[in-house]
N, C-alpha and C. Protein backbone atom coordinates (compact mmCIF):
# COMPACT_ATOMS: atom_id res chain seq x y z
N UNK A 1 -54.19 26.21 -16.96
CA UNK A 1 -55.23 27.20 -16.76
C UNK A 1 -54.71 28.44 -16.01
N UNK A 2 -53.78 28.43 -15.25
CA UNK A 2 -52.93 29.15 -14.34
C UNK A 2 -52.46 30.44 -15.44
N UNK A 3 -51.67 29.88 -16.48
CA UNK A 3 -51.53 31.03 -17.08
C UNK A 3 -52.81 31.92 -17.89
N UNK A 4 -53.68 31.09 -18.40
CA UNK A 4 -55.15 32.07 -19.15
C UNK A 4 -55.43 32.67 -18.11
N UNK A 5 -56.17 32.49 -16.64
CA UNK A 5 -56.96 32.91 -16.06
C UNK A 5 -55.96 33.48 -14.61
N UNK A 6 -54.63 32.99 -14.18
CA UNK A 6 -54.33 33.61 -13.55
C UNK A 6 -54.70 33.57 -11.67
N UNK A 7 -54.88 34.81 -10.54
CA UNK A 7 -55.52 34.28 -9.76
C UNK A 7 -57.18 34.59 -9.59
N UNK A 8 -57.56 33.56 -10.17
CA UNK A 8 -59.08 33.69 -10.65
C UNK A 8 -59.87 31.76 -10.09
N UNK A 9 -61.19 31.96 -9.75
CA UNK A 9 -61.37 30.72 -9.72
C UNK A 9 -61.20 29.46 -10.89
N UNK A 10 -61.37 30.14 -12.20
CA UNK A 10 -61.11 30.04 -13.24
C UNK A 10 -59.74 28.89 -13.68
N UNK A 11 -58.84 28.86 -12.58
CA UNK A 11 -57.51 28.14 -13.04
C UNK A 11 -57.99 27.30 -12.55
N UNK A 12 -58.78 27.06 -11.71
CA UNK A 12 -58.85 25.77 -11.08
C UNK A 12 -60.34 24.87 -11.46
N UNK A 13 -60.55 25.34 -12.73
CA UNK A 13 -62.19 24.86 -13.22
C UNK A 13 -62.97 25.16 -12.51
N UNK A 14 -63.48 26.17 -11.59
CA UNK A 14 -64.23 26.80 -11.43
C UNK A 14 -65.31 27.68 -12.57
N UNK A 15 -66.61 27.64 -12.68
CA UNK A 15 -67.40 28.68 -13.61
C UNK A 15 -67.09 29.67 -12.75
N UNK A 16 -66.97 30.15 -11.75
CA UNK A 16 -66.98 31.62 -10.94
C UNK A 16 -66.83 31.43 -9.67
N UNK A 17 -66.57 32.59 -9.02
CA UNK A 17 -66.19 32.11 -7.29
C UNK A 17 -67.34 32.22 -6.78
N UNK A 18 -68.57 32.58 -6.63
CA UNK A 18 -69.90 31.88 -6.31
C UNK A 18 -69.84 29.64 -6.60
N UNK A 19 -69.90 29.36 -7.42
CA UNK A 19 -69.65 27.96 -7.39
C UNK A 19 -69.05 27.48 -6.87
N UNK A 20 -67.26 28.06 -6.82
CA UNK A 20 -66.34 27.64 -5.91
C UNK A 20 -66.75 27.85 -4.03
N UNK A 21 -66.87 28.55 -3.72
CA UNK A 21 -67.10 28.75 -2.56
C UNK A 21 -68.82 27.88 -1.87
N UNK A 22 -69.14 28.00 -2.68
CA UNK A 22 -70.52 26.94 -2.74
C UNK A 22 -70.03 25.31 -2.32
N UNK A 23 -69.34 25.10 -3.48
CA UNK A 23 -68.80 23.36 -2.91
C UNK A 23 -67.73 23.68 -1.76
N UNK A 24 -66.96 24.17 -1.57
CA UNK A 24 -66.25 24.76 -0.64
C UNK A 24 -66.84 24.62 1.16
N UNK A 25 -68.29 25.15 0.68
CA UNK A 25 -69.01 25.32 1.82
C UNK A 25 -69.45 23.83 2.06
N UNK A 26 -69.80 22.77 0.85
CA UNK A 26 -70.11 21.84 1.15
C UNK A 26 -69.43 20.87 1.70
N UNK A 27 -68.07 20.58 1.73
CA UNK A 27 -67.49 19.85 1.88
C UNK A 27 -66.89 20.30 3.95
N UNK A 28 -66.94 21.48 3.60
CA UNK A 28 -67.39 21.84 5.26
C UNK A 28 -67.66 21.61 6.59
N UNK A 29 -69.06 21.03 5.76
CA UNK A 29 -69.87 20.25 6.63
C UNK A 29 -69.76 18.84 7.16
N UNK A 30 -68.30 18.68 6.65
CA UNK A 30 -67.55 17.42 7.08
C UNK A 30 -67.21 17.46 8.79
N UNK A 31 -67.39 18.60 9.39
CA UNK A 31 -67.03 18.64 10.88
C UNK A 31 -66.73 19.82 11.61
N UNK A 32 -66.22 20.02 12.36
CA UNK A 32 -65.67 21.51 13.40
C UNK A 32 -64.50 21.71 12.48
N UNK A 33 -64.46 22.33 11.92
CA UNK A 33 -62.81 22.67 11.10
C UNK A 33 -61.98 24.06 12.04
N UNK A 34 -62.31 24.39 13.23
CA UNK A 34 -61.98 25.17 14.04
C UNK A 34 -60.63 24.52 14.54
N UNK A 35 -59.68 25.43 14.84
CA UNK A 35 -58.35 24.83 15.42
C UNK A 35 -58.20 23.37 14.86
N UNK A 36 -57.94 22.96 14.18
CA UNK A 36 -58.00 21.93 12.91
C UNK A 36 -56.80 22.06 11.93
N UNK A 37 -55.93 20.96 11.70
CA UNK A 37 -55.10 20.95 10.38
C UNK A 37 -56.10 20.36 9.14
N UNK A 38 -56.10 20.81 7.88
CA UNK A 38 -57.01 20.97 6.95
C UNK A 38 -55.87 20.50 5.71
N UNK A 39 -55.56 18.96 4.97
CA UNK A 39 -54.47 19.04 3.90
C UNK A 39 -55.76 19.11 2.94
N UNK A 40 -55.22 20.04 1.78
CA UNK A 40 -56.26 20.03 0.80
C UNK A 40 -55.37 19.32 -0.68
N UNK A 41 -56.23 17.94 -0.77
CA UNK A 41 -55.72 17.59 -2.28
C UNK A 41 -55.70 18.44 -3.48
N UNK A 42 -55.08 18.71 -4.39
CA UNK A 42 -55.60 19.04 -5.46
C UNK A 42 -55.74 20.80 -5.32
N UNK A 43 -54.81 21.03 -4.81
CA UNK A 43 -55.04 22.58 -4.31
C UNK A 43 -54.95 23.47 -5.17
N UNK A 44 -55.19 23.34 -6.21
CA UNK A 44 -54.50 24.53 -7.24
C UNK A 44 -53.49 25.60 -6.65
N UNK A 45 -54.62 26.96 -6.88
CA UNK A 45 -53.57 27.97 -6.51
C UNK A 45 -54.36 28.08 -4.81
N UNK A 46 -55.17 27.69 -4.10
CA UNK A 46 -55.27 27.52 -2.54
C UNK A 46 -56.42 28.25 -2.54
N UNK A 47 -57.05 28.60 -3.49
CA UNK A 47 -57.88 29.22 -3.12
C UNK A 47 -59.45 28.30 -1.64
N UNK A 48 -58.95 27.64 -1.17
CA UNK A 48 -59.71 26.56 -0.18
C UNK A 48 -59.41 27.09 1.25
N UNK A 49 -57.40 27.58 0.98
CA UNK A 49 -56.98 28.06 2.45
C UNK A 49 -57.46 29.17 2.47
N UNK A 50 -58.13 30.52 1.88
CA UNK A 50 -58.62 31.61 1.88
C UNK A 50 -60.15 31.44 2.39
N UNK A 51 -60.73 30.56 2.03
CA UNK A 51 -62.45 30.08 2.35
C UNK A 51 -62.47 29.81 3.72
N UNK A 52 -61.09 28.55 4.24
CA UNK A 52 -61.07 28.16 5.35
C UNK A 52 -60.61 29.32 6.71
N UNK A 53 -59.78 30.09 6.19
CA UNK A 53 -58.92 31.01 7.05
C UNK A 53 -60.41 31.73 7.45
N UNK A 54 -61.01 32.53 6.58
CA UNK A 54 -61.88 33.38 6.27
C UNK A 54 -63.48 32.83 7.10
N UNK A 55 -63.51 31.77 7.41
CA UNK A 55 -64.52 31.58 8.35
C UNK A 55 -64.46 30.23 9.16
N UNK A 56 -63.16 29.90 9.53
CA UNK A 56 -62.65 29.35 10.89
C UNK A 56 -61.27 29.68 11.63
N UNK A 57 -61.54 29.60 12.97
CA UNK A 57 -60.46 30.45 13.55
C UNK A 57 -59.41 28.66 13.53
N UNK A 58 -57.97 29.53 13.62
CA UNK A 58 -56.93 28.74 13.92
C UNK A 58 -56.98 27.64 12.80
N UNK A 59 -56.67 27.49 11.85
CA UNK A 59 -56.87 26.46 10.50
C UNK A 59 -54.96 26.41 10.08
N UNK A 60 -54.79 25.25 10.13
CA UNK A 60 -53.35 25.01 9.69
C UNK A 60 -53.75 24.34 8.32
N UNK A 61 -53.43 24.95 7.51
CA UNK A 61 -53.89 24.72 5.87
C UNK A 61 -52.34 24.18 5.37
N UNK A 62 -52.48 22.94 4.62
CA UNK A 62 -51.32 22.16 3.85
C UNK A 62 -52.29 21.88 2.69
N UNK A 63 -51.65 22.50 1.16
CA UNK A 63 -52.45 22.28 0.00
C UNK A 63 -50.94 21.42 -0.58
N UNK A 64 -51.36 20.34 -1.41
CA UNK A 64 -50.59 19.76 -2.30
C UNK A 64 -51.36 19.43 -3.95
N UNK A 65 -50.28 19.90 -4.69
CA UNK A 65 -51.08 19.55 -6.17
C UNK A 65 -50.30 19.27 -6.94
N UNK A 66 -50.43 18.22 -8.07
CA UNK A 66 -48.78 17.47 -9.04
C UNK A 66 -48.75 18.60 -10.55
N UNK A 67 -49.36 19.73 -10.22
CA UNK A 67 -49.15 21.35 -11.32
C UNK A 67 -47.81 21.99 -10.49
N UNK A 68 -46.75 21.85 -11.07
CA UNK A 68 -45.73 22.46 -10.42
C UNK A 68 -45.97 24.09 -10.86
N UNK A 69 -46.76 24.63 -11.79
CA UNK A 69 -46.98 26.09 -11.66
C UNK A 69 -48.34 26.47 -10.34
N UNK A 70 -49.00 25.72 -10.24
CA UNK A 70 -49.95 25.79 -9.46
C UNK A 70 -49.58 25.96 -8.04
N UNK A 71 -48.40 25.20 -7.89
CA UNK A 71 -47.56 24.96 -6.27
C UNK A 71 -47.17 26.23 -6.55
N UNK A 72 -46.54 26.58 -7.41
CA UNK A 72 -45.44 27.89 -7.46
C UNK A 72 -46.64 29.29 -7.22
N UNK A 73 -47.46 29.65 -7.84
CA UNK A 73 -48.31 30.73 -7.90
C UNK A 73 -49.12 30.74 -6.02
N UNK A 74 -49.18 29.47 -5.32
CA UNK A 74 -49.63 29.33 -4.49
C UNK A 74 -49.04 29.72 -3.47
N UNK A 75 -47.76 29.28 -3.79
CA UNK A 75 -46.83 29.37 -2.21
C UNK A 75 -46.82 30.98 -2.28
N UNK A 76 -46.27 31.85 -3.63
CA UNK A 76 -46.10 33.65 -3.64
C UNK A 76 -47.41 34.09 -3.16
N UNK A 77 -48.88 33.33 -3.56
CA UNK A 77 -49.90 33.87 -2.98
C UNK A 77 -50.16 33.93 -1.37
N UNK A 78 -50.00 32.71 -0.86
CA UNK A 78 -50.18 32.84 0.47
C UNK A 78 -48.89 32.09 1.04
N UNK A 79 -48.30 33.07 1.77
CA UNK A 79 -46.72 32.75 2.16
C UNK A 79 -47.17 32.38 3.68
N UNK A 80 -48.24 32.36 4.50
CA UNK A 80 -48.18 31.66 5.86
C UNK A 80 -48.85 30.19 5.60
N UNK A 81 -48.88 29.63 4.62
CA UNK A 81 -49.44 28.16 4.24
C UNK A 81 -48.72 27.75 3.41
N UNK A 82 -48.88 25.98 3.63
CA UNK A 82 -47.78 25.05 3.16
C UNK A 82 -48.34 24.69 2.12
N UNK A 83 -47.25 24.55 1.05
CA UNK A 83 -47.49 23.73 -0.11
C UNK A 83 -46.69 23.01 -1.04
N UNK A 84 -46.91 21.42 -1.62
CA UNK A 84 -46.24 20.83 -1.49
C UNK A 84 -46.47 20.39 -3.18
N UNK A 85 -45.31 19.72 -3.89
CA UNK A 85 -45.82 19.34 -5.26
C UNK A 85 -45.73 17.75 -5.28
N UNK A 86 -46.98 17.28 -5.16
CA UNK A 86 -47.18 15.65 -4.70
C UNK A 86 -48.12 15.10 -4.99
N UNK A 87 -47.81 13.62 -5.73
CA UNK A 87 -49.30 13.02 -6.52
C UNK A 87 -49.23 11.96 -5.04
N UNK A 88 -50.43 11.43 -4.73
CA UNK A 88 -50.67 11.00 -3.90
C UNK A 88 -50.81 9.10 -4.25
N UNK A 89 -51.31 9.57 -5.72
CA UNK A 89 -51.32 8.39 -6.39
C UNK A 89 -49.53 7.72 -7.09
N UNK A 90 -49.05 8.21 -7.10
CA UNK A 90 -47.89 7.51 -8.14
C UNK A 90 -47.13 6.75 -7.28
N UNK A 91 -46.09 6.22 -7.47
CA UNK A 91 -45.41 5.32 -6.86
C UNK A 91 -44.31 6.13 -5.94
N UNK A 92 -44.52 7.07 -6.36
CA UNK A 92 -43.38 8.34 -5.52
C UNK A 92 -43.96 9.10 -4.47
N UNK A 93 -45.08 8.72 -3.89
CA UNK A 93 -46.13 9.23 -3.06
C UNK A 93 -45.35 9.48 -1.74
N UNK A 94 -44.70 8.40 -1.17
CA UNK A 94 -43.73 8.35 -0.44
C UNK A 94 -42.83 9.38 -0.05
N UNK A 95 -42.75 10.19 -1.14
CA UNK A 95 -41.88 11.74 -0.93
C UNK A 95 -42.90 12.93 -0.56
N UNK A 96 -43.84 12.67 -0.11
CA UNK A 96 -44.85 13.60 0.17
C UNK A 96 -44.98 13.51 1.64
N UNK A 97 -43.84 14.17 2.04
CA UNK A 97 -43.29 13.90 3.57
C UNK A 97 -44.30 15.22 3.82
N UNK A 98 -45.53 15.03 4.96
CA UNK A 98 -45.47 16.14 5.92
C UNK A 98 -46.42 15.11 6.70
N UNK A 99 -47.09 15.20 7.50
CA UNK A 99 -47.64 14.83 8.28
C UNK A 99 -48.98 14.38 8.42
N UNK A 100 -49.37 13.64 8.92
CA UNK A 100 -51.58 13.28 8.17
C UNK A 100 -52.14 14.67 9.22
N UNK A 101 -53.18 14.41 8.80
CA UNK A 101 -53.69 16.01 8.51
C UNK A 101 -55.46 15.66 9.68
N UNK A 102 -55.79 16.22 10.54
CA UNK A 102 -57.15 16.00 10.98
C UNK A 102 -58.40 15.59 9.86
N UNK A 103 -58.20 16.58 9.02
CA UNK A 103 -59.14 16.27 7.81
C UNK A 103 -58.54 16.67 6.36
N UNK A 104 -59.08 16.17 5.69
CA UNK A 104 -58.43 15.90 4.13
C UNK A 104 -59.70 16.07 3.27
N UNK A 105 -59.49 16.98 2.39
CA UNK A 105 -60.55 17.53 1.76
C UNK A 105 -59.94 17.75 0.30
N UNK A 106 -60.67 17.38 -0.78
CA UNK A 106 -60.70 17.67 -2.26
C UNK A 106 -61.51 17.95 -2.81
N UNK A 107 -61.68 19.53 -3.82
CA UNK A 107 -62.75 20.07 -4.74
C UNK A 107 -62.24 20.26 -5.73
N UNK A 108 -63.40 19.08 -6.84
CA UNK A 108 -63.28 19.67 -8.06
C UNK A 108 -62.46 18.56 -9.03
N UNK A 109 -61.09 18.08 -8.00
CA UNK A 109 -60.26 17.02 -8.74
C UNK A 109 -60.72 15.90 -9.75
N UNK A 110 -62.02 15.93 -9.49
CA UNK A 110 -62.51 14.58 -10.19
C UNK A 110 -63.55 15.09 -11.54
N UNK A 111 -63.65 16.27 -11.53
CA UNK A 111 -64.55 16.84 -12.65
C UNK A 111 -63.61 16.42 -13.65
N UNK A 112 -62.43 16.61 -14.33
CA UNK A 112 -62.21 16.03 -15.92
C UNK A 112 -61.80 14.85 -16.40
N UNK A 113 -62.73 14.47 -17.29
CA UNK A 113 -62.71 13.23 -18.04
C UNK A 113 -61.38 12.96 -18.31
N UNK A 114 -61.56 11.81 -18.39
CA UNK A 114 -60.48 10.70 -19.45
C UNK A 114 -60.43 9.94 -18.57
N UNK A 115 -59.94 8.80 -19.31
CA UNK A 115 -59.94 7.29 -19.34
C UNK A 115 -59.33 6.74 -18.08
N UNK A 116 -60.53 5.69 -17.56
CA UNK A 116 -60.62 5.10 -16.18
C UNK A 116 -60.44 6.52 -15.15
N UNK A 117 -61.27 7.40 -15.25
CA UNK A 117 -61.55 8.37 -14.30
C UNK A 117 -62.13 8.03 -12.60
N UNK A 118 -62.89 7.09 -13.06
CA UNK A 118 -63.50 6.58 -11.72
C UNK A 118 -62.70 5.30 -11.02
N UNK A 119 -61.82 4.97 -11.48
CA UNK A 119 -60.70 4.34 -10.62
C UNK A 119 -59.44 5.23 -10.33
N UNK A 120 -59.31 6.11 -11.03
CA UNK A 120 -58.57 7.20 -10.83
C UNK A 120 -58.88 7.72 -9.35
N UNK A 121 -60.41 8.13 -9.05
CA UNK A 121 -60.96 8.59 -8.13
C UNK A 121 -60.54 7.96 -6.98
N UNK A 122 -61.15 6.73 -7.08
CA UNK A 122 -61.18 5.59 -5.82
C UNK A 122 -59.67 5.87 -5.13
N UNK A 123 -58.59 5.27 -6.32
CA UNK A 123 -57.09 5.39 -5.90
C UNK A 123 -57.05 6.73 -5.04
N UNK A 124 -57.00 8.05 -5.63
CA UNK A 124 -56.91 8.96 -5.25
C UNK A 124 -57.39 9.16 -3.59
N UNK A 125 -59.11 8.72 -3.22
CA UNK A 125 -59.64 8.87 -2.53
C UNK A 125 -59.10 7.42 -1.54
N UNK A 126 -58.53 7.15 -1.80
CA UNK A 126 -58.17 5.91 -0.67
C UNK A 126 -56.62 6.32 -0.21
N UNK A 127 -55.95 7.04 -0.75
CA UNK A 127 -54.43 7.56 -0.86
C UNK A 127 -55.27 8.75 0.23
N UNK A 128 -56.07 9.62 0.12
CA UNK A 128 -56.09 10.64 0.74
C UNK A 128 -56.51 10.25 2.09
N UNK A 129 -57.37 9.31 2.20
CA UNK A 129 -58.17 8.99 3.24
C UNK A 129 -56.89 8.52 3.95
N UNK A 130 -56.04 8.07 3.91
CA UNK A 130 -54.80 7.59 4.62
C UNK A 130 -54.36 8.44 5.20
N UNK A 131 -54.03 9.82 4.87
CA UNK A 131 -53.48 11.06 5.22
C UNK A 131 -54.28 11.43 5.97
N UNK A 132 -55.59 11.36 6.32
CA UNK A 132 -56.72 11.86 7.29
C UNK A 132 -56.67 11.18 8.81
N UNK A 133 -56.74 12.02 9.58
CA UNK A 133 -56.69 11.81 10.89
C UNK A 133 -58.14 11.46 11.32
N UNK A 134 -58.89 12.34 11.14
CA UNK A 134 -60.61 12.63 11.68
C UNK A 134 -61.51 12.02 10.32
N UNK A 135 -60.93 12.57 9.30
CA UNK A 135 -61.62 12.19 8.11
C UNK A 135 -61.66 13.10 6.99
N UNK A 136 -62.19 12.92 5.80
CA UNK A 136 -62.18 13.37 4.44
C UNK A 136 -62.93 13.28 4.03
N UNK A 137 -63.23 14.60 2.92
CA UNK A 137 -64.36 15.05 2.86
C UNK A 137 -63.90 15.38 0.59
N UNK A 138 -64.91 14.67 0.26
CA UNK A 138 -64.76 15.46 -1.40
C UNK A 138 -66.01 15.38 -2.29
N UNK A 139 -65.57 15.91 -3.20
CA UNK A 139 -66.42 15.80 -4.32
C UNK A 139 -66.20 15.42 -5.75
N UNK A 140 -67.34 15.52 -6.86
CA UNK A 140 -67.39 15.07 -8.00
C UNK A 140 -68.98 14.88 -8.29
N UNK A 141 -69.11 14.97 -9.64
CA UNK A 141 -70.31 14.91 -10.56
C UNK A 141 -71.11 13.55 -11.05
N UNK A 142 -72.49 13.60 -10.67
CA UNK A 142 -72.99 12.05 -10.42
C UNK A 142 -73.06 11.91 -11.83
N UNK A 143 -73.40 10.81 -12.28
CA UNK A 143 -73.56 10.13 -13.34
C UNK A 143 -75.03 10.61 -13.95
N UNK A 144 -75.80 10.96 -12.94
CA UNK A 144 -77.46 10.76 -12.83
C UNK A 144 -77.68 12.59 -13.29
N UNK A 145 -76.65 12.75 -13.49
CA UNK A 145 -76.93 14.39 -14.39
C UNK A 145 -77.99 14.38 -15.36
N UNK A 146 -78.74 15.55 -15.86
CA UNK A 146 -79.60 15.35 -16.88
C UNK A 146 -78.65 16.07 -18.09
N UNK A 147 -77.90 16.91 -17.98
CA UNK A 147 -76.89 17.48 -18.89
C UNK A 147 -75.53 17.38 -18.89
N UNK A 148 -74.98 16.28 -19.85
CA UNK A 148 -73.50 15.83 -19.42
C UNK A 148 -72.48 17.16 -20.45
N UNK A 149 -71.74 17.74 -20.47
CA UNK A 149 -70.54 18.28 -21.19
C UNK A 149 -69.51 17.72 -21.26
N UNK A 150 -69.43 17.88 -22.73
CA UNK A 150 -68.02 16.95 -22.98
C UNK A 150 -66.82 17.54 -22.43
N UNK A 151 -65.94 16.68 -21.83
CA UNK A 151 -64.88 16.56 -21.09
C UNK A 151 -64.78 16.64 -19.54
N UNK A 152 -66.19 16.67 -19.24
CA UNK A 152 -66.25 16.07 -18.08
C UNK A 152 -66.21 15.15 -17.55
N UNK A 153 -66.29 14.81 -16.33
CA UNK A 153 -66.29 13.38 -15.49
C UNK A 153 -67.81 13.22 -14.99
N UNK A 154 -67.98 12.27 -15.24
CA UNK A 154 -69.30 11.70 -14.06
C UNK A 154 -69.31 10.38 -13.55
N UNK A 155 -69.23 10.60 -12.18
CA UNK A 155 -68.95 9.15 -11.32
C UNK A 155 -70.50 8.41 -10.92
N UNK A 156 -70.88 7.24 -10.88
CA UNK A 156 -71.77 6.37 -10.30
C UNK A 156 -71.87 6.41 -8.63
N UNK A 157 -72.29 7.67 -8.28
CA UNK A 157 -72.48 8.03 -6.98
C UNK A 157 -72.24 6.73 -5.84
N UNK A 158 -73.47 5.62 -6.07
CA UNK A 158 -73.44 4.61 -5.58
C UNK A 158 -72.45 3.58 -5.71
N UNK A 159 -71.81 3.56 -6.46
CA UNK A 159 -70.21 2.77 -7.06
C UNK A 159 -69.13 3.67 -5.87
N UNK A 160 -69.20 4.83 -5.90
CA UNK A 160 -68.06 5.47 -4.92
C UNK A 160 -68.31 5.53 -3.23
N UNK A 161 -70.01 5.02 -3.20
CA UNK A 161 -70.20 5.44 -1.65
C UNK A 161 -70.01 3.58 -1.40
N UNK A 162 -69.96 2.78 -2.29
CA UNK A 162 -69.79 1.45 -2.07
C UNK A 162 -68.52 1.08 -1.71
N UNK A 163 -67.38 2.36 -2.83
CA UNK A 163 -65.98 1.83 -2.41
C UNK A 163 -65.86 2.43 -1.39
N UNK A 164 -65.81 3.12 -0.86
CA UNK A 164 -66.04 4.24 0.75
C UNK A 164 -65.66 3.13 1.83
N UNK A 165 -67.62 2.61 1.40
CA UNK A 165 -67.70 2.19 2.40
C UNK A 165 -66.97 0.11 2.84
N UNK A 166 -66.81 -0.09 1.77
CA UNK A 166 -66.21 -1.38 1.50
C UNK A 166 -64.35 -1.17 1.99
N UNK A 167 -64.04 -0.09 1.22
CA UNK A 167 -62.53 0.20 1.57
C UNK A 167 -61.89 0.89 2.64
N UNK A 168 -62.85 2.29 3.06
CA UNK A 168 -62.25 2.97 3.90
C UNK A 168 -62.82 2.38 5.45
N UNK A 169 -64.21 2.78 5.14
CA UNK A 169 -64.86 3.30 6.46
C UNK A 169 -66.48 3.19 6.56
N UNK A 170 -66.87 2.18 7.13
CA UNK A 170 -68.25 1.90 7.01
C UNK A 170 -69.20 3.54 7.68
N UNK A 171 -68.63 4.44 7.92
CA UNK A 171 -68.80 5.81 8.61
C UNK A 171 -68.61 6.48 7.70
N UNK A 172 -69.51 6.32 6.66
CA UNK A 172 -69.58 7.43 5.20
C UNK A 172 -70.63 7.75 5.20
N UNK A 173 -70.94 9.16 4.73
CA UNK A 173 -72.03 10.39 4.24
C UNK A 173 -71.97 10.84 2.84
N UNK A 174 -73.14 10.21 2.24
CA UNK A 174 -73.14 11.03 0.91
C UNK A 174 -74.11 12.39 1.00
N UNK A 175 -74.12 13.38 0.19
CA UNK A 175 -75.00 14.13 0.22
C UNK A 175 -75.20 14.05 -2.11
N UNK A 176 -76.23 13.58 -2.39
CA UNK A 176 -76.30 13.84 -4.08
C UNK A 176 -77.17 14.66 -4.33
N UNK A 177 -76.79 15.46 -5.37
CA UNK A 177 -77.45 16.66 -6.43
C UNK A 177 -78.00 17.55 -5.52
N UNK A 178 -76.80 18.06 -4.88
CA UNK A 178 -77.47 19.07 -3.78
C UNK A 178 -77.50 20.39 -4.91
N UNK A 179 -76.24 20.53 -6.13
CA UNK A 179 -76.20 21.73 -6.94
C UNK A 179 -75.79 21.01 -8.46
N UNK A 180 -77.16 21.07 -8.88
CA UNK A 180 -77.02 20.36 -10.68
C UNK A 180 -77.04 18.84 -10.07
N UNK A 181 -75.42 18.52 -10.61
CA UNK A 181 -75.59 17.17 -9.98
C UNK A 181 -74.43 16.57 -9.39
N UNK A 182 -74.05 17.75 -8.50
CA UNK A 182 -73.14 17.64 -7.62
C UNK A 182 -73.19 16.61 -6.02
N UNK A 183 -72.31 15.90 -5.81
CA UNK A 183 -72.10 15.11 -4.78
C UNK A 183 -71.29 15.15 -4.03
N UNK A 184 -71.48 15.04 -2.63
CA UNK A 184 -70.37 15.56 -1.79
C UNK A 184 -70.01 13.86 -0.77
N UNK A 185 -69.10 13.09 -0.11
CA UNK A 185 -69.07 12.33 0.74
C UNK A 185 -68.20 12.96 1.32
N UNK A 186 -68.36 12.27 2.67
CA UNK A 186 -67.77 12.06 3.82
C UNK A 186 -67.30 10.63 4.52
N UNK A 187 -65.84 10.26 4.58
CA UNK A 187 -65.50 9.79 5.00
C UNK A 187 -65.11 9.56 6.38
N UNK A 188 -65.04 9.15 7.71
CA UNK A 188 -64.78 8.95 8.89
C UNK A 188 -64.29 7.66 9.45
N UNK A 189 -62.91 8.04 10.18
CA UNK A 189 -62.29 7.50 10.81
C UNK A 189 -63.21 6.51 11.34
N UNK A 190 -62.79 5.24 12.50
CA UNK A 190 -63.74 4.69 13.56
C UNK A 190 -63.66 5.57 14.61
């Protein structure tokens, strides 16, 4: 998407930067993100460290994403933030040397379909939650939509706040269909 759309919210499945900055804001509300390290999964081109910089002071932003053009367009975009090219899930996760992060936040990663998407998720979201110091914060599209589009994802809201809370952290927050049928959790440390 990097090459059609460029630096646009657009590379990163965004409909427009109104939407983006919308879930952006939601996932937010995960805590004080003030003087805070912030690793963002799934970072495309960073547009998350621009949201975060832009209305909290002192934010140490680490984006990692397994789009080696996405890492590349990111690092020339914002050269005072780290970025790293690292699946969190694969067996090579291990080389994703930097440090766990106060909070760990992902938008968007879980919107496209294909096969076993919602264990995809879980993995993903249990790999990240590891990296979280304070806690982690993401999203994805409930099941309980009234309008599905093909090639999307839609997760069983209650299936993911079950693995949450069964796997990570009995200290989980869902918020569902706050926008269409968008869902936000929160994960927390003890």
């Amino acid at each position: 998407m990097i090459g059609k759309y460029g630096d646009d919210p657009r590379s990163s499945h965004y409909t427009n930067a109104e939407s983006q900055e919308f879930r952006f804001a939601q996932l937010c509300r995960v805590g004080d993100i003030n003087n805070k390290t912030v690793l963002d999964v799934g970072c495309g081109i960073g547009d998350l460290c621009v949201y975060l910089r832009s209305r909290f002071d002192r934010v140490d932003y680490t984006g990692i994403d397994i789009n080696p053009d996405a890492i590349e367009f990111a690092k020339k975009k914002h050269r005072d933030a780290s970025f790293h090219l690292c699946d969190l899930t694969s067996e090579n996760r291990d080389r994703c040397e930097f440090p766990n992060q106060d909070y760990v936040m992902t938008s968007g990663v879980f919107n496209n379909s294909f096969l076993d998407s919602t264990e995809y998720l879980e993995e993903l979201v249990k790999a990240a939650f590891n990296k979280s110091i304070i806690g982690l914060a993401f999203n994805f599209i409930s099941d309980q939509a009234h309008k599905k589009d093909k090639g999307m994802a839609y997760h069983d809201p209650l299936r993911v706040l079950q693995f949450c809370m069964d796997t990570l952290s009995e200290r989980t927050t869902m918020f569902h269909r706050y926008e269409r049928a968008d869902v936000s959790i929160f994960v927390y440390r003890e």
